[in-house]
Protein backbone atom coordinates (compact mmCIF):
# COMPACT_ATOMS: atom_id res chain seq x y z
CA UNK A 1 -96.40 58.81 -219.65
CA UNK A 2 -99.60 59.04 -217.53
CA UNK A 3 -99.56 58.15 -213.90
CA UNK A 4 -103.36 57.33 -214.12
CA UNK A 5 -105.03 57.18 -218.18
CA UNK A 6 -108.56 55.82 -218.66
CA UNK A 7 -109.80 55.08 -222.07
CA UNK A 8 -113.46 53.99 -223.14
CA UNK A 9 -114.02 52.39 -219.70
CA UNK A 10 -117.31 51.02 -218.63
CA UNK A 11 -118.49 49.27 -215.77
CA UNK A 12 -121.82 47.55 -215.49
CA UNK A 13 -123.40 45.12 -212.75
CA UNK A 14 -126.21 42.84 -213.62
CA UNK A 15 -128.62 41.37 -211.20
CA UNK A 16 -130.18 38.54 -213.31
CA UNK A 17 -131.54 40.73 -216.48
CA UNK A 18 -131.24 43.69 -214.92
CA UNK A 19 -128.44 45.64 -216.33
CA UNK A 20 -126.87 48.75 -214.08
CA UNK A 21 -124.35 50.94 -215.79
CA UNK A 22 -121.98 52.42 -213.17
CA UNK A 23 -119.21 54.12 -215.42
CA UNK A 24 -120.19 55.17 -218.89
CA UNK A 25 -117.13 55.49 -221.75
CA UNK A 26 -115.14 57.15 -218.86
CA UNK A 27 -111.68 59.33 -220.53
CA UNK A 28 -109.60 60.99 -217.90
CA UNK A 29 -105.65 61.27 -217.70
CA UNK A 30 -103.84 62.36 -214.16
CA UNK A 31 -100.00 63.39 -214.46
CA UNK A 32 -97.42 62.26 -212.25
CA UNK A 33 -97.48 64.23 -208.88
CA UNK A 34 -100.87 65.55 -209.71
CA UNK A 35 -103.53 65.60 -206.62
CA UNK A 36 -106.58 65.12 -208.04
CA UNK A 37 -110.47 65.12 -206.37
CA UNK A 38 -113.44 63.43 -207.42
CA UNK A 39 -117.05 64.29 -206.54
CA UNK A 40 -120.93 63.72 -207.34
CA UNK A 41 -123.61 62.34 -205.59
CA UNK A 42 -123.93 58.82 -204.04
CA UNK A 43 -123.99 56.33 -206.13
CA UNK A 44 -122.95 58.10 -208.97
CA UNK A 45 -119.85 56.30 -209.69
CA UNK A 46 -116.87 57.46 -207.40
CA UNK A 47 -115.91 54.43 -205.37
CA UNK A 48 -116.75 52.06 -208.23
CA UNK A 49 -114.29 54.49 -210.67
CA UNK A 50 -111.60 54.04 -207.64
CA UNK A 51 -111.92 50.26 -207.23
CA UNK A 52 -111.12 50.17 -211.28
CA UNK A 53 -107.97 52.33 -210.72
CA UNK A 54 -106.71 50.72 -207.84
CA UNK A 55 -107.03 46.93 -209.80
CA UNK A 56 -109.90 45.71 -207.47
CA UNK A 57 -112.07 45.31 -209.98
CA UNK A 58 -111.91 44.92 -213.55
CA UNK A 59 -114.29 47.02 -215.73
CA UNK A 60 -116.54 45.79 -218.30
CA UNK A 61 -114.97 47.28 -221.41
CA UNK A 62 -111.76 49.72 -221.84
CA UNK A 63 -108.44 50.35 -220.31
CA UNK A 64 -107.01 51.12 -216.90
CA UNK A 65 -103.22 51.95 -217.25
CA UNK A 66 -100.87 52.39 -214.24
CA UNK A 67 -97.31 54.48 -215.35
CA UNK A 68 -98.29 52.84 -218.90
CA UNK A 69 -99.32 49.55 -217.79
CA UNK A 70 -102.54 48.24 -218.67
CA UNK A 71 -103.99 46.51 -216.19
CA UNK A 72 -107.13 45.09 -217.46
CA UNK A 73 -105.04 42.86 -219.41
CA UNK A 74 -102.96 41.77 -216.50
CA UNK A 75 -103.73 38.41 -213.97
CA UNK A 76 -105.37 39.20 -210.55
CA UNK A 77 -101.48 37.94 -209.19
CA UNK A 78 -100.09 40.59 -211.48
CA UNK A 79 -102.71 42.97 -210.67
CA UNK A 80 -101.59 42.29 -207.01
CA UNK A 81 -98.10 42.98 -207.61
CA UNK A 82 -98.77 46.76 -209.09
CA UNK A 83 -101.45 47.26 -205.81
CA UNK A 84 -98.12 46.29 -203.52
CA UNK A 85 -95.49 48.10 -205.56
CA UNK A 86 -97.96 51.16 -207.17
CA UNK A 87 -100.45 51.66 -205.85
CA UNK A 88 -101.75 52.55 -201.46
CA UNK A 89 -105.35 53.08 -200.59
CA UNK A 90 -106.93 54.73 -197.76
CA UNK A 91 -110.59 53.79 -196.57
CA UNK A 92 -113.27 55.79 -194.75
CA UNK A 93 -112.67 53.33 -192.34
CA UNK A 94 -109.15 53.13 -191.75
CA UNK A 95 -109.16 48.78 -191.45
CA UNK A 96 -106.25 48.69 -189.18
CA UNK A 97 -105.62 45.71 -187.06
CA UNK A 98 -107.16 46.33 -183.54
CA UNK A 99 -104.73 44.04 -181.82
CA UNK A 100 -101.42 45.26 -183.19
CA UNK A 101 -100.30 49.08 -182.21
CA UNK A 102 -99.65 51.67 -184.52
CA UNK A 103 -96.02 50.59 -185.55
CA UNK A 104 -96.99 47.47 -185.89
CA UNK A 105 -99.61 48.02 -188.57
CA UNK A 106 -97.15 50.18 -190.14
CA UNK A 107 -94.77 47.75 -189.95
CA UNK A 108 -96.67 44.38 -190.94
CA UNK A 109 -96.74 45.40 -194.69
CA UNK A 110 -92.87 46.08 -195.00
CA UNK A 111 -92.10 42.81 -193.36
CA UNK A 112 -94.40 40.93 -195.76
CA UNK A 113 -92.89 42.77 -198.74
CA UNK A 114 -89.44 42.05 -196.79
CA UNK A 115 -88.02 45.24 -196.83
CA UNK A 116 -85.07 45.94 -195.87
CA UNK A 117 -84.85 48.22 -192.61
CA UNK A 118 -88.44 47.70 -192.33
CA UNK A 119 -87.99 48.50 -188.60
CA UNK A 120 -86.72 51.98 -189.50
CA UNK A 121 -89.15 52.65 -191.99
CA UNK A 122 -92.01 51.94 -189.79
CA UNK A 123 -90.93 54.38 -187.17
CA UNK A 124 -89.88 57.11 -190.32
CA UNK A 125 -93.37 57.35 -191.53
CA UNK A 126 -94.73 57.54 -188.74
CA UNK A 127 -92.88 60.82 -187.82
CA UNK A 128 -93.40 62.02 -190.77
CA UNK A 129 -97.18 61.76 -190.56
CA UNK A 130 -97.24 63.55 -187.08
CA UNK A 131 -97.33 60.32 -184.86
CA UNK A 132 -93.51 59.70 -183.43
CA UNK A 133 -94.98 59.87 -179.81
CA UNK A 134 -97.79 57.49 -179.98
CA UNK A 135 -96.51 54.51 -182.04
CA UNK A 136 -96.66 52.52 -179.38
CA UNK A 137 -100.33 52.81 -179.26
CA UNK A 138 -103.12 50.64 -180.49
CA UNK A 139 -106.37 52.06 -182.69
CA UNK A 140 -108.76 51.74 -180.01
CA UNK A 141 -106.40 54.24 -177.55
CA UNK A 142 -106.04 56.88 -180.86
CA UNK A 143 -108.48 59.83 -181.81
CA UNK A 144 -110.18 59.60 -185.28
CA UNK A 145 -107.41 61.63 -187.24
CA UNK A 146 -104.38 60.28 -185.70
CA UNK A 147 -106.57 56.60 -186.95
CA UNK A 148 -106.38 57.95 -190.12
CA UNK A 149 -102.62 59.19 -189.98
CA UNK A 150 -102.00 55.99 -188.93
CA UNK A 151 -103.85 54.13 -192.59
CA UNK A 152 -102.07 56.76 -194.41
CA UNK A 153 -98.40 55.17 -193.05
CA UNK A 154 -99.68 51.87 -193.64
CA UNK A 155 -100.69 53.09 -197.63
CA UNK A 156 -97.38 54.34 -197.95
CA UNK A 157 -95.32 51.82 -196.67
CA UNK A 158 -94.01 49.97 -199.74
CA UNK A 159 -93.78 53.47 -201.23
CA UNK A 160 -96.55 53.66 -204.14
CA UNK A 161 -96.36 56.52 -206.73
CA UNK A 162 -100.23 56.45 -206.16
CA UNK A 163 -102.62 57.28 -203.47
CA UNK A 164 -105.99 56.63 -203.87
CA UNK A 165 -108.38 57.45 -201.06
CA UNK A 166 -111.93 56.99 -200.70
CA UNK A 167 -113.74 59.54 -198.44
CA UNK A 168 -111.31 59.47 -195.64
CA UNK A 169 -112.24 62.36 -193.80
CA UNK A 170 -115.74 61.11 -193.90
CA UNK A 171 -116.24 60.32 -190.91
CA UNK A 172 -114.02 63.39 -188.70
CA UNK A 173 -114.65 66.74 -187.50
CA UNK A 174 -113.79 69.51 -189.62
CA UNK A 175 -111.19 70.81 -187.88
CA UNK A 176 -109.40 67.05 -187.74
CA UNK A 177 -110.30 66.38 -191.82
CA UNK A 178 -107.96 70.08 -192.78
CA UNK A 179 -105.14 68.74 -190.48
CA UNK A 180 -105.33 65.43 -192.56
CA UNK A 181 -105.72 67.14 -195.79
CA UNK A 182 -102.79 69.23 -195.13
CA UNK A 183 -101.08 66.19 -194.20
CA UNK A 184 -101.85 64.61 -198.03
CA UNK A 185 -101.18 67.51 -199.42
CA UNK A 186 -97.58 67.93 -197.77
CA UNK A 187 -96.89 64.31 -199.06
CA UNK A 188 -98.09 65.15 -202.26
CA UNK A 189 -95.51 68.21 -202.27
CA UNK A 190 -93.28 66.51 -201.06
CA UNK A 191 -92.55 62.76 -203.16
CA UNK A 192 -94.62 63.87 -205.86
CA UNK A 193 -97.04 61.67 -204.72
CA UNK A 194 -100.18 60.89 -207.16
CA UNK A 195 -102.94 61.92 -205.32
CA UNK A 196 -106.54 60.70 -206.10
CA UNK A 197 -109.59 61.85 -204.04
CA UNK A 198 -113.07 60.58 -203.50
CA UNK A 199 -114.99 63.39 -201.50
CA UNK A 200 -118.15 64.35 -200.72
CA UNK A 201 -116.84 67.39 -198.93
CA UNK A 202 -116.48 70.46 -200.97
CA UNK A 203 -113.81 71.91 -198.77
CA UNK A 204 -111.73 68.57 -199.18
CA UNK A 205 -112.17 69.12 -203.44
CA UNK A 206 -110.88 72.45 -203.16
CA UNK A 207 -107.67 71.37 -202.18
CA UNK A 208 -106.99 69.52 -204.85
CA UNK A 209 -105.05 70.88 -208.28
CA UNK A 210 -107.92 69.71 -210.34
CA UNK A 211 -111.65 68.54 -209.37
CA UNK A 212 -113.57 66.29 -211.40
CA UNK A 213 -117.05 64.93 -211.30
CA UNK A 214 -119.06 62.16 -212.06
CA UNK A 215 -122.60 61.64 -212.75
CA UNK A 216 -124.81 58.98 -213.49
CA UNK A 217 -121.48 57.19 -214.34
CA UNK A 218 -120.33 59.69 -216.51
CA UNK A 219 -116.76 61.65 -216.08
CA UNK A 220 -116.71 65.47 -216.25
CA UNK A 221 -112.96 65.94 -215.74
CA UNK A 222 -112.08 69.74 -215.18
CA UNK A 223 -109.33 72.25 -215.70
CA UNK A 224 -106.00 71.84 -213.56
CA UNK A 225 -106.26 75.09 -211.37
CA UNK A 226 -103.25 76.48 -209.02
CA UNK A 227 -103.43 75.63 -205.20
CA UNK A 228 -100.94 77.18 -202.99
């Protein structure tokens, strides 16, 4: 079984009788623990291809499956469910709540989900992605990368077998995007954590196990290569 399988999937937007096709008869299959990164041009396809992975949006024609569950044929509440249990994204921008500090972001998701030992869980992730000392702290008091650090414990905080994240080191310094990228990959090493990619940034891709590209809404999946 797949972590991530695609079959025949198209996505098209119309604006009156204007017809845009955004994903064209797109066939890829990721495996369990696989990291994954996915590049081309804007507006060739990659956030719209993410958004149909992650259940945001439903695609035109074909299949989306999640571990073997297809989830074009599922409600938006079911849909909902596999994004909470599955599934954690990570944004360019990293959408945490300005007023609440670090652990408290972290936290808000585990108490909704009522997890037991949320507490504890809040303050483990956060160790574990570098930011034990400054948990107390809210967004507008941390740097860019420890921002992002911080979205990345709030992805994983239900524990998904999936991350999906969409240009996240678009907006940082080199230096700061390899210490997150090291970060994902560690994770990835570590849970066998499905990794999934969106990058512009060629030095980002070439971290990944296998690169794949898409253009004019069409997939170009490549060979699985070793990365130590």
């Amino acid at each position: 079984m797949h972590a991530i399988e695609l079959q025949n999937l198209y996505k098209i937007y119309k604006d009156g009788a204007v017809e845009t096709v955004a994903l064209r008869d797109a066939q890829l299959q990721i495996q369990t623990g696989e990291f994954v990164a996915i590049t081309g041009r804007s507006g060739a396809g990659k956030s719209t291809l993410l958004s149909l992975i992650g259940g945001l949006s439903t695609p035109s024609a074909g299949k989306v499956a999640i571990n073997g569950i297809d989830i074009t044929r599922l409600s938006e509440t079911e849909r909902a469910r596999i994004r909470r249990d599955q599934i954690g994204i990570v944004y360019q921008a990293d959408n945490l709540i300005a007023f609440l500090s670090a652990y408290e972001n972290v936290l808000l998701p585990l108490q909704l989900a009522h997890t037991p030992q949320a507490a504890t869980r809040a303050r483990t992730l956060l160790a574990e992605v570098g930011l034990a000392e400054r948990m107390g702290h809210r967004p507008g008091t941390l740097s860019g990368g420890e921002r992002q650090r911080v979205a990345i414990a709030v992805a994983l905080a239900n524990a998904p077998r999936i991350l999906l994240a969409d240009e996240l080191t678009g907006e940082l310094d080199s230096a700061t995007a390899d210490r997150v990228m090291e970060l994902l990959h560690a994770l990835n090493l570590r849970h066998q954590l499905t990794l999934v990619v969106v990058t512009h940034n060629r030095s980002v891709a070439a971290r990944a196990r296998r690169q794949i590209t898409i253009a004019d809404g069409q997939l170009s999946a490549g060979e699985a290569i070793h990365v130590a």
